[in-house]
Protein backbone atom coordinates (compact mmCIF):
# COMPACT_ATOMS: atom_id res chain seq x y z
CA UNK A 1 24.74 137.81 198.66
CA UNK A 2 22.13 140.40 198.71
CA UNK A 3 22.03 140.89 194.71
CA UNK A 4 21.71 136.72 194.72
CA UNK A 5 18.65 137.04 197.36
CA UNK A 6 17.15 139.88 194.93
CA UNK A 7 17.70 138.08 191.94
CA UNK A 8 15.73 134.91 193.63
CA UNK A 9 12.84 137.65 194.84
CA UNK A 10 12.46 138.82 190.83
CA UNK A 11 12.33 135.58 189.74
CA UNK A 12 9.80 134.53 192.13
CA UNK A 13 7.90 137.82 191.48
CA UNK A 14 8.10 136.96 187.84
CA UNK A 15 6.64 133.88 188.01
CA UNK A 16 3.53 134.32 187.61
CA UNK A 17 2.25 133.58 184.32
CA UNK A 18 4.71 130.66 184.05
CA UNK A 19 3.73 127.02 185.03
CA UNK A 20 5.55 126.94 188.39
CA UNK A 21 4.81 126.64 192.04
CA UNK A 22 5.58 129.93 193.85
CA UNK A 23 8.33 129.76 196.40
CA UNK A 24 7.93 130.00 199.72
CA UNK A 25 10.24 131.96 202.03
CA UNK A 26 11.90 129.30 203.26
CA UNK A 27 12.86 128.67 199.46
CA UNK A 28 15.67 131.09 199.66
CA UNK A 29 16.34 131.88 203.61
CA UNK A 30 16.35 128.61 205.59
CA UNK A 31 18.97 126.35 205.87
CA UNK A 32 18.87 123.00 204.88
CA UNK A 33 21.24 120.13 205.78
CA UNK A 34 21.27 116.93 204.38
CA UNK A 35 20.78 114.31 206.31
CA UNK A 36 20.71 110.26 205.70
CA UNK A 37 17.38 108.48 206.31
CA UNK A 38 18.92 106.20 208.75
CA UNK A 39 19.86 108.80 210.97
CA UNK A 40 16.48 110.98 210.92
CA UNK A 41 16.11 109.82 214.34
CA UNK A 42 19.32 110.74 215.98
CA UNK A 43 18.07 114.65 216.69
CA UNK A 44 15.34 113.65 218.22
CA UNK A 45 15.13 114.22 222.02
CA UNK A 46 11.37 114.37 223.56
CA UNK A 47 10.06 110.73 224.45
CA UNK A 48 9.45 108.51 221.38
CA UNK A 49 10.70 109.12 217.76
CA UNK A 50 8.41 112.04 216.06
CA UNK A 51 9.63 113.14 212.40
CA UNK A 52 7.50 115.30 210.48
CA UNK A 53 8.50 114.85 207.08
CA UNK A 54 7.65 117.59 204.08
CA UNK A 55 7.84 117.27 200.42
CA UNK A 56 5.89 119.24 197.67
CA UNK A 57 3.77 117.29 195.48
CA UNK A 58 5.22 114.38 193.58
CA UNK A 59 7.81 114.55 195.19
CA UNK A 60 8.28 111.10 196.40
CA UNK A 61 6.95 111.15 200.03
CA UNK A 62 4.76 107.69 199.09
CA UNK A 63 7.95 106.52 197.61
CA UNK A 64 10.11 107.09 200.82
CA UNK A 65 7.30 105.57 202.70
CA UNK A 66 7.76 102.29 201.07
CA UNK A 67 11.81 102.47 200.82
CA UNK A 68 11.59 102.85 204.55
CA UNK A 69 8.84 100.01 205.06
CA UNK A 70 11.22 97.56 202.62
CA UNK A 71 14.57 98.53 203.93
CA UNK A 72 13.67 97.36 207.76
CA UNK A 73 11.89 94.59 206.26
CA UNK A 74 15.40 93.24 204.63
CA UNK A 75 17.09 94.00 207.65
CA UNK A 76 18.46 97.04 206.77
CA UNK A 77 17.34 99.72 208.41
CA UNK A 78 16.20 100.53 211.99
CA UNK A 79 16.78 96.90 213.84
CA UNK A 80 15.36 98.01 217.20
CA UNK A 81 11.60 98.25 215.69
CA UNK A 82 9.88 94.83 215.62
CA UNK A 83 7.04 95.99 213.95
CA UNK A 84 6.67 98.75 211.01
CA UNK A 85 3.25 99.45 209.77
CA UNK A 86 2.44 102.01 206.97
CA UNK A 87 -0.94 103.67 206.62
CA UNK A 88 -2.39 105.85 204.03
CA UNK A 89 -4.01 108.17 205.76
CA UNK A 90 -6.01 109.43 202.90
CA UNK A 91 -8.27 105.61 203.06
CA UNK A 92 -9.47 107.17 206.02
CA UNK A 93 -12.63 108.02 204.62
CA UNK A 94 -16.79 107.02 205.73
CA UNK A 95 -16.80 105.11 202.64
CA UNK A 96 -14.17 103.27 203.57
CA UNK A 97 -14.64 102.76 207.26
CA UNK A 98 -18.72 103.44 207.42
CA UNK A 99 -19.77 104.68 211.43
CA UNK A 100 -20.50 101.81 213.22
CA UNK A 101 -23.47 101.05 216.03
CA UNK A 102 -23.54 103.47 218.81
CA UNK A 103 -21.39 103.12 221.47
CA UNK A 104 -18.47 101.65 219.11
CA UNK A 105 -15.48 102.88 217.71
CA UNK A 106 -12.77 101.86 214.98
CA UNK A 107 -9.33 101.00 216.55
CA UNK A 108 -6.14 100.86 215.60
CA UNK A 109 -6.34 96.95 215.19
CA UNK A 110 -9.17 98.05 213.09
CA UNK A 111 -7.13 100.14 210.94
CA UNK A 112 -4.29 98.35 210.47
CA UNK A 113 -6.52 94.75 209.96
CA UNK A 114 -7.82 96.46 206.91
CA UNK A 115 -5.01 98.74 205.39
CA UNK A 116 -2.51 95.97 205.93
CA UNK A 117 -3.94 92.64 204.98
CA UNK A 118 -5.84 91.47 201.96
CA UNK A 119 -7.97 89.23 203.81
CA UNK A 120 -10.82 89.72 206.61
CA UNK A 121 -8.88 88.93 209.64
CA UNK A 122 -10.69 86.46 212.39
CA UNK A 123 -11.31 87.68 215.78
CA UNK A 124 -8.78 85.58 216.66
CA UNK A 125 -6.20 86.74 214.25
CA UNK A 126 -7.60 90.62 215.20
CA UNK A 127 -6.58 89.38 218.71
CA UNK A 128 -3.46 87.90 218.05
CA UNK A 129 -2.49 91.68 216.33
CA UNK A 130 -4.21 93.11 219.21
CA UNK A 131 -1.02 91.43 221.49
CA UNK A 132 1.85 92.33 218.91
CA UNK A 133 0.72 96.19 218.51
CA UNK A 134 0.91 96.31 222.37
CA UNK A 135 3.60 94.09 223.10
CA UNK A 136 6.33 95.36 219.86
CA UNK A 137 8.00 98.59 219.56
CA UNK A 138 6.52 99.64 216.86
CA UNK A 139 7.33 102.78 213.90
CA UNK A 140 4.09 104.09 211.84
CA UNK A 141 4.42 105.39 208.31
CA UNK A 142 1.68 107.61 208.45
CA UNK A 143 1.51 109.15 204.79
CA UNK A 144 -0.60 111.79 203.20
CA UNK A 145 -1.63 114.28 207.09
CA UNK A 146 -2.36 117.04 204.33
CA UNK A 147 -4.78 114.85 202.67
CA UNK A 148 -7.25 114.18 205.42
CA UNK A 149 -6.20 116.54 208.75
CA UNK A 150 -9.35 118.75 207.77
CA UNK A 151 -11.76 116.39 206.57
CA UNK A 152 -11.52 113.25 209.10
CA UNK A 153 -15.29 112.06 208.97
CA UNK A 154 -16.25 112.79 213.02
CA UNK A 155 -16.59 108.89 213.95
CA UNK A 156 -12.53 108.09 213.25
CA UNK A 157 -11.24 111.27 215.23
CA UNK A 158 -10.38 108.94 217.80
CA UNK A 159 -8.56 106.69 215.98
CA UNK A 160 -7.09 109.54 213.94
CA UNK A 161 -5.38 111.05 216.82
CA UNK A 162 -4.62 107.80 218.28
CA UNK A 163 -2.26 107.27 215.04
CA UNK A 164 -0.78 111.06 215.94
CA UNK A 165 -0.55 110.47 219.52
CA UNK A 166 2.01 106.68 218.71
CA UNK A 167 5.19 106.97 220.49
CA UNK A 168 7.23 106.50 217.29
CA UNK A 169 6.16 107.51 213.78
CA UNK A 170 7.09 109.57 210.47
CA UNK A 171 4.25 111.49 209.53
CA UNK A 172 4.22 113.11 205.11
CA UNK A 173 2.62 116.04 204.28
CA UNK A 174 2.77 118.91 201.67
CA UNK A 175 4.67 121.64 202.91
CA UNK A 176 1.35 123.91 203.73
CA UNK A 177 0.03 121.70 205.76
CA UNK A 178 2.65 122.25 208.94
CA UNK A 179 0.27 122.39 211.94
CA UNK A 180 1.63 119.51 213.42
CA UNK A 181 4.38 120.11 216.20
CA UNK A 182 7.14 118.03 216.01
CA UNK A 183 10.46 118.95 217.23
CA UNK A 184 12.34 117.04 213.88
CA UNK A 185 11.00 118.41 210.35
CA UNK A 186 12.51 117.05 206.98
CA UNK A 187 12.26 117.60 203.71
CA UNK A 188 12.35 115.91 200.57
CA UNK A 189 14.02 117.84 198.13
CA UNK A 190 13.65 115.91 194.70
CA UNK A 191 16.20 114.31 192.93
CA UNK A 192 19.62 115.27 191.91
CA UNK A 193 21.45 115.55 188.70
CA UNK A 194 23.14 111.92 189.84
CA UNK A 195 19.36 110.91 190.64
CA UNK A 196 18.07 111.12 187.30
CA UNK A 197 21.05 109.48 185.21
CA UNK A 198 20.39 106.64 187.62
CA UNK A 199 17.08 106.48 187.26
CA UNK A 200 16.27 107.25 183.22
CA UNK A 201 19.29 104.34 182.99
CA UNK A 202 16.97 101.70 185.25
CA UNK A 203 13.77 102.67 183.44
CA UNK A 204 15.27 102.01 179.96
CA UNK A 205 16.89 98.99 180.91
CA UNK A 206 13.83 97.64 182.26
CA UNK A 207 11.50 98.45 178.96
CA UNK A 208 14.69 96.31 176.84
CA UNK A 209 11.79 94.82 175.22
CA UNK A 210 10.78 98.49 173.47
CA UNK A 211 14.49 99.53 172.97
CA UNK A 212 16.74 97.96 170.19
CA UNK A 213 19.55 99.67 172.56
CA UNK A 214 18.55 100.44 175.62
CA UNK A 215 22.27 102.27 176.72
CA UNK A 216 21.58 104.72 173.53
CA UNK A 217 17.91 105.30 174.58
CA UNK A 218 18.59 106.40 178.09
CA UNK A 219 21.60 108.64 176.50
CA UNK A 220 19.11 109.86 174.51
CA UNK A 221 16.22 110.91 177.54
CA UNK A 222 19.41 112.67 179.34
CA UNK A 223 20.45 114.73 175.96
CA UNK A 224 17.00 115.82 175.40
CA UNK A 225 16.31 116.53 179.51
CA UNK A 226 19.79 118.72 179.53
CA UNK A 227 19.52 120.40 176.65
CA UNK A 228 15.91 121.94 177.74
CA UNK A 229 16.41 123.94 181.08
CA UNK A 230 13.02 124.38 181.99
CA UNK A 231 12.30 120.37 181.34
CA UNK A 232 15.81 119.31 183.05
CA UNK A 233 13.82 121.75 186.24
CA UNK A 234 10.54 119.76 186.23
CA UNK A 235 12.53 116.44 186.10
CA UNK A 236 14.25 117.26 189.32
CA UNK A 237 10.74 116.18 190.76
CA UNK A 238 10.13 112.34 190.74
CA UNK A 239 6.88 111.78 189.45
CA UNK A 240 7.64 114.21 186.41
CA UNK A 241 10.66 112.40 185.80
CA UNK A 242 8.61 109.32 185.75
CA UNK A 243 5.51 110.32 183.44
CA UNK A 244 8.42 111.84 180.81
CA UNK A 245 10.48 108.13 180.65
CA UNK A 246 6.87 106.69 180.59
CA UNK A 247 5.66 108.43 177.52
CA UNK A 248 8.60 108.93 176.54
CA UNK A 249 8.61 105.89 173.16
CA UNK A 250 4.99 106.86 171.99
CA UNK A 251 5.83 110.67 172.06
CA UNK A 252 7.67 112.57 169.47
CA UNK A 253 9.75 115.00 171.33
CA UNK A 254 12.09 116.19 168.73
CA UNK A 255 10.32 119.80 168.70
CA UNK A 256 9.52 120.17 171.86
CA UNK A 257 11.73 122.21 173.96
CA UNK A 258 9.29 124.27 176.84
CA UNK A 259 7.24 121.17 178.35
CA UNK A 260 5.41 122.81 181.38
CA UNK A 261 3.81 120.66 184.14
CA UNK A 262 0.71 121.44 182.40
CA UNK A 263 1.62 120.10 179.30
CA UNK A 264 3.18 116.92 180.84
CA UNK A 265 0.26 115.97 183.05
CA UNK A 266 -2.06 116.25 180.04
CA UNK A 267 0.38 114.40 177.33
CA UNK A 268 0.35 111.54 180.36
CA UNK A 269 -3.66 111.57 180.13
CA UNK A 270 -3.65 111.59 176.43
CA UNK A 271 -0.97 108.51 176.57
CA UNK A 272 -2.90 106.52 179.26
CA UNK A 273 -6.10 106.79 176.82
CA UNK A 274 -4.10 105.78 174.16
CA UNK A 275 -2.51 102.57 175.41
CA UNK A 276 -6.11 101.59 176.82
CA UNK A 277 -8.05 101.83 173.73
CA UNK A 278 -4.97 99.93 171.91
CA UNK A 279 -5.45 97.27 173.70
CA UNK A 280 -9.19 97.22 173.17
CA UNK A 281 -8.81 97.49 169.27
CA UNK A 282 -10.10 100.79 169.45
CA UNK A 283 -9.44 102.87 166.44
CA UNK A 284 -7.15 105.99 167.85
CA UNK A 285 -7.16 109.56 166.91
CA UNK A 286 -6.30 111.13 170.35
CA UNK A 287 -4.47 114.90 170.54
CA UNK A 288 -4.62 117.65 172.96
CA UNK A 289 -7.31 115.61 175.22
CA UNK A 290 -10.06 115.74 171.83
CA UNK A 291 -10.67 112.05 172.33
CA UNK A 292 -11.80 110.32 169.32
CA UNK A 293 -13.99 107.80 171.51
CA UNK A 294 -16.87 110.04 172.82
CA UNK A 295 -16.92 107.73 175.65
CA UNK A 296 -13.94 108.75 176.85
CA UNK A 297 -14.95 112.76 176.40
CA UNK A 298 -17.83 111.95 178.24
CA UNK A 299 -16.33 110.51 181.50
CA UNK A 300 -14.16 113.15 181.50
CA UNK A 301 -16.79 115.76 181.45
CA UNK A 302 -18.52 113.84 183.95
CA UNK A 303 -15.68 112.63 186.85
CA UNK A 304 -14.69 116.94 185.88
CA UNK A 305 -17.32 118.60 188.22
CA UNK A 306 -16.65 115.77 190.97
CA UNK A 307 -13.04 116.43 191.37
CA UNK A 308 -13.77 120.12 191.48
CA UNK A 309 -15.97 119.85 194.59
CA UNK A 310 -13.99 117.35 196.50
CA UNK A 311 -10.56 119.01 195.45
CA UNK A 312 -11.32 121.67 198.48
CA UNK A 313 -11.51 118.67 201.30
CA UNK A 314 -8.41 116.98 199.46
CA UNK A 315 -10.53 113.75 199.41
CA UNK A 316 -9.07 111.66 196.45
CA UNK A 317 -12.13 108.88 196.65
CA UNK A 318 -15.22 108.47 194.42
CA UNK A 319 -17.88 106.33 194.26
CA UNK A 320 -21.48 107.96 193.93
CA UNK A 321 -19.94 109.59 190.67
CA UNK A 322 -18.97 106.11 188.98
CA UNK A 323 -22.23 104.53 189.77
CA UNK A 324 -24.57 105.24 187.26
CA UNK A 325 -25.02 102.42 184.95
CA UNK A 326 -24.78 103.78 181.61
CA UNK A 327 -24.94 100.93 178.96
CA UNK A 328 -22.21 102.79 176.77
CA UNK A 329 -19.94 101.39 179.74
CA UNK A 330 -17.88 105.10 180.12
CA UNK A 331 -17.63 104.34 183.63
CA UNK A 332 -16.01 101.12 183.28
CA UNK A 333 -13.88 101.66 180.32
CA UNK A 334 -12.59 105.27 182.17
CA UNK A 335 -11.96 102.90 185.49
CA UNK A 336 -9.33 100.66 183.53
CA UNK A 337 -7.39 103.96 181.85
CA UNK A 338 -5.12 103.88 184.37
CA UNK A 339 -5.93 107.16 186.44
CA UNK A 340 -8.39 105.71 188.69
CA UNK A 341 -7.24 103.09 191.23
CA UNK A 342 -9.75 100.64 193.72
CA UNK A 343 -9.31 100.19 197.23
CA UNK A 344 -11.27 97.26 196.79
CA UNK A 345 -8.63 95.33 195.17
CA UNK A 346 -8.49 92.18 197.88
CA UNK A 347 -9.53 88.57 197.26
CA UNK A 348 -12.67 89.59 199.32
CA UNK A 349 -15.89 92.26 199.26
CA UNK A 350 -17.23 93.25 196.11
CA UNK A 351 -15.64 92.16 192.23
CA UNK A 352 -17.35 94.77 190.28
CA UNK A 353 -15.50 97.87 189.54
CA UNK A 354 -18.19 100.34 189.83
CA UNK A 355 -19.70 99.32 193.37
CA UNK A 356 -15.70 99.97 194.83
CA UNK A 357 -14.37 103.16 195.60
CA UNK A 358 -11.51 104.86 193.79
CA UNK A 359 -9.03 107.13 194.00
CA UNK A 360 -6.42 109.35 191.67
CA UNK A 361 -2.95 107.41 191.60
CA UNK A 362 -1.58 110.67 192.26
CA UNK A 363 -3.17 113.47 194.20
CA UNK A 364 -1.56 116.19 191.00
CA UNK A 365 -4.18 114.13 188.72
CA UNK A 366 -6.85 115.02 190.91
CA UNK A 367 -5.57 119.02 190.64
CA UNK A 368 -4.70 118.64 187.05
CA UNK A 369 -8.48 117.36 186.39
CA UNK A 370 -10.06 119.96 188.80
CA UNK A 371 -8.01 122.59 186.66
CA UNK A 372 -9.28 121.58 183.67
CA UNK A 373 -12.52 121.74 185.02
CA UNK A 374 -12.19 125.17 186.62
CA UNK A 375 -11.37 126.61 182.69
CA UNK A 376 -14.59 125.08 181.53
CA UNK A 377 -16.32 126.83 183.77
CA UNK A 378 -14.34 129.95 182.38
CA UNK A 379 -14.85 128.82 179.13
CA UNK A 380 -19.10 128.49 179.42
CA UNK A 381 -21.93 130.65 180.78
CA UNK A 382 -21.02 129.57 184.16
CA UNK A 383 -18.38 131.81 184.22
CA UNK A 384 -19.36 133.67 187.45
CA UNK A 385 -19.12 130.34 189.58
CA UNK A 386 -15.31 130.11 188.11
CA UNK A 387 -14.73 133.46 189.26
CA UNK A 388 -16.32 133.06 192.62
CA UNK A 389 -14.46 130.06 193.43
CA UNK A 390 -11.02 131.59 192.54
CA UNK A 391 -11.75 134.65 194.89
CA UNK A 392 -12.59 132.58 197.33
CA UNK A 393 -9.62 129.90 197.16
CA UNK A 394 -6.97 131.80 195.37
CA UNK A 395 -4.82 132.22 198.51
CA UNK A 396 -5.90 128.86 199.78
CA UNK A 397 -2.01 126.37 199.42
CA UNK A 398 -3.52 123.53 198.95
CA UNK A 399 -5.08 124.64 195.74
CA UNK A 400 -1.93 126.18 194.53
CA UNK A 401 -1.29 123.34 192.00
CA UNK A 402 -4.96 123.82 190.88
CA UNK A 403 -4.38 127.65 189.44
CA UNK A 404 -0.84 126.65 188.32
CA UNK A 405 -2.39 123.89 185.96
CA UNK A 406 -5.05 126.08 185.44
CA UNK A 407 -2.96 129.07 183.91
CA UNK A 408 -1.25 126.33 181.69
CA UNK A 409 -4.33 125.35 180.09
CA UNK A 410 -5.27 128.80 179.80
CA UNK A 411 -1.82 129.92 177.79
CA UNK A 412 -2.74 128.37 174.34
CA UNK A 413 -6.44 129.12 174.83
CA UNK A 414 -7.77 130.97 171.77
CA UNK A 415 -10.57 132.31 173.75
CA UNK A 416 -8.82 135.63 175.23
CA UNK A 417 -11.93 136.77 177.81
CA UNK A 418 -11.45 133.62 179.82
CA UNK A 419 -7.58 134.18 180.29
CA UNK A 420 -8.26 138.18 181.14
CA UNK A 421 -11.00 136.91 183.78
CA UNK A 422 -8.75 134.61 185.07
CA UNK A 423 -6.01 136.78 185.89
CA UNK A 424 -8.12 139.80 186.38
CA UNK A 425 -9.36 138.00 189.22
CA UNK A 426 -6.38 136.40 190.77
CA UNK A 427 -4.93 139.95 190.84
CA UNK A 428 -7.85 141.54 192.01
CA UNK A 429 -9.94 141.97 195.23
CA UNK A 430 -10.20 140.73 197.64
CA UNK A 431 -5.96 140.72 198.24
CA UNK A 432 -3.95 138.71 201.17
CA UNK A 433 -2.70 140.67 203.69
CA UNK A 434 1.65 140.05 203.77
């Protein structure tokens, strides 16, 4: 046992050049037992149902969300709730829910008026919610606490810890984010090897359109996944798994046999821009994220700086960024790639793409683009700001994914002072105290 635990230690220890998150300690000491989502209730004994629920990033903690949310709504799960309502806690922003006259306050009527319907409700349709939030038994779905717990604008503190403070609810968050006490913790582990025949075999047979035969396509995602240890690793987690069956007809994988994360997220970028200028007619010459339409380039050098500064208060929204008019429309092209989605999507409020605010479909794109931003900065005469902002965050978890992206982009860099800097000063001063 002991030579296992050291063997898990040096490979941890070893890791650190490589594209993968860090372990922590629970990694290889605690013990985990797994458990059926219908009966992630049963341990719980102080008044009210409280489950804190962890799961690295893409892990599928949005997913299980929505499996839960559907599964009561067929009947099938957790009969004695009459009411389930699931709220993303990361729309809790001031753009979103701007402070209102003095001596008001946003409610949870409020909150769930506007996350949950796609209308305005009527006062007396808020009223008539009003009755069934305090009349039901209700279960919140409270995704994304890491997201927001640090940055809730001052006006919705109430209503934030009114949503903490319900009787019964499932609260996500990354695994460094734990401050919450709750006597029931899970955690989503990822998929299993019976996980991701199931899935790649769904995904094909639902793109039977693409596929001559779908059967001998999925066989041939699973041969190429097995036979690559380090990509049949990264597949384990769900939204990897996803973005390699999604790219997986317009990419030529026959060489490839070491994807990273990094690699992945930005083949996923380059295959997003791809399929959007396609459909625009756009002649396409894309590789390695050179776009051949300088529109494209120039968004991304734009939205870069953006996600860098709001990466440290996990806020996933933009708007002042997308709203200068530029008549070479790179905001609005950028807007329909597929990266960026609206929360302004309803049959009311504004129609025009660049007065809404958007967000990252996934909170790793927001990392990914922050990393790539971070080795610009490396990469330019702004070097020192790079290297002050990894002293100051490199021990920070929730930028973890940031540096990990950001030492893949750095491996095939041809420019060898940036990728001494960079690890020069994630070794260096000032060092964590263990």
């Amino acid at each position: 046992d002991s030579k296992e635990l050291q063997g898990k230690e040096k490979k941890l220890r070893d890791a650190n050049q490589h594209d993968t998150i860090m372990g922590t300690f629970e990694d290889i000491y605690a013990v985990k037992t797994p458990i059926n989502i219908k009966d992630i209730f049963n341990t719980c004994k102080e008044f009210g149902k409280k489950v804190l629920v962890f799961g690295r990033a893409g892990i599928g903690k949005s997913t299980f969300c929505r499996y839960v949310s559907h599964q009561w709504a067929k009947n099938a799960l957790w009969p004695e709730y009459n009411l389930v309502v699931l709220i993303s806690l990361r729309s809790l922003t001031e753009n979103r829910y701007p402070p209102l006259p003095s001596g008001k306050s946003y409610s949870l009527v409020d909150i769930v008026a506007k996350e949950c319907f796609s209308r305005d409700l009527s006062e007396k349709d808020k009223s008539l919610l009003k009755g069934l939030l305090n009349k039901s038994i209700v279960l919140w779905l409270l995704d994304g606490y890491d997201e927001i717990a640090q940055n809730v604008p001052s006006h919705l503190h109430r209503v934030f810890e009114q949503l903490l403070n319900t009787s019964h609810h499932i609260v996500t968050s990354r695994p460094y984010f734990n401050t919450l006490s709750r006597s029931v913790r899970a955690e989503i582990v990822g998929f299993t090897d019976e996980n991701i025949s199931k899935y790649v075999e769904v995904f094909v047979n639902q793109l039977r359109d693409k596929f001559l035969n779908a059967l001998f396509e999925g066989e041939k995602v699973l041969k190429f996944l097995r036979v690559n240890p380090r990509i049949w690793g990264i597949a384990h987690i769900p939204v990897n798994l996803e973005l390699i069956c999604s790219i997986w007809s317009g990419t030529d994988w026959s060489e490839t046999t070491n994807l990273t994360m990094t690699a992945l997220y930005e083949d996923m970028t380059v295959w997003l821009c791809r399929r959007y200028l396609a459909s625009k007619g756009t002649s396409i010459q894309i590789t390695n994220m050179k776009l051949s339409d300088q529109q494209q380039h120039n968004f991304t050098k734009r939205i870069t700086p953006k996600v860098m500064r709001n990466i440290r208060c996990s806020s996933q929204t933009y708007s002042d960024a997308l709203h200068t008019r530029d008549p070479s429309q790179i905001y609005s092209d950028a807007l329909h790639i597929g990266i960026l989605k609206s929360f302004d999507n309803g049959p009311t409020g504004t129609q025009i793409e660049l007065d809404k605010n958007h967000y990252f479909v996934h909170l790793s794109f927001q990392e990914f683009f922050a990393a790539r931003h971070l080795v610009q900065l490396l990469n330019s005469t702004t070097r020192d700001k790079a290297i002050q902002f990894i002293k100051t965050h490199k021990y920070d978890k929730r930028l973890q994914l940031v540096f990990i992206f950001a030492s893949g982009l750095l491996i095939p860099s041809e420019d060898k002072q940036s990728v001494d800097t960079f690890w020069d000063t994630i070794y260096g001063d000032p060092h964590d105290l263990v």
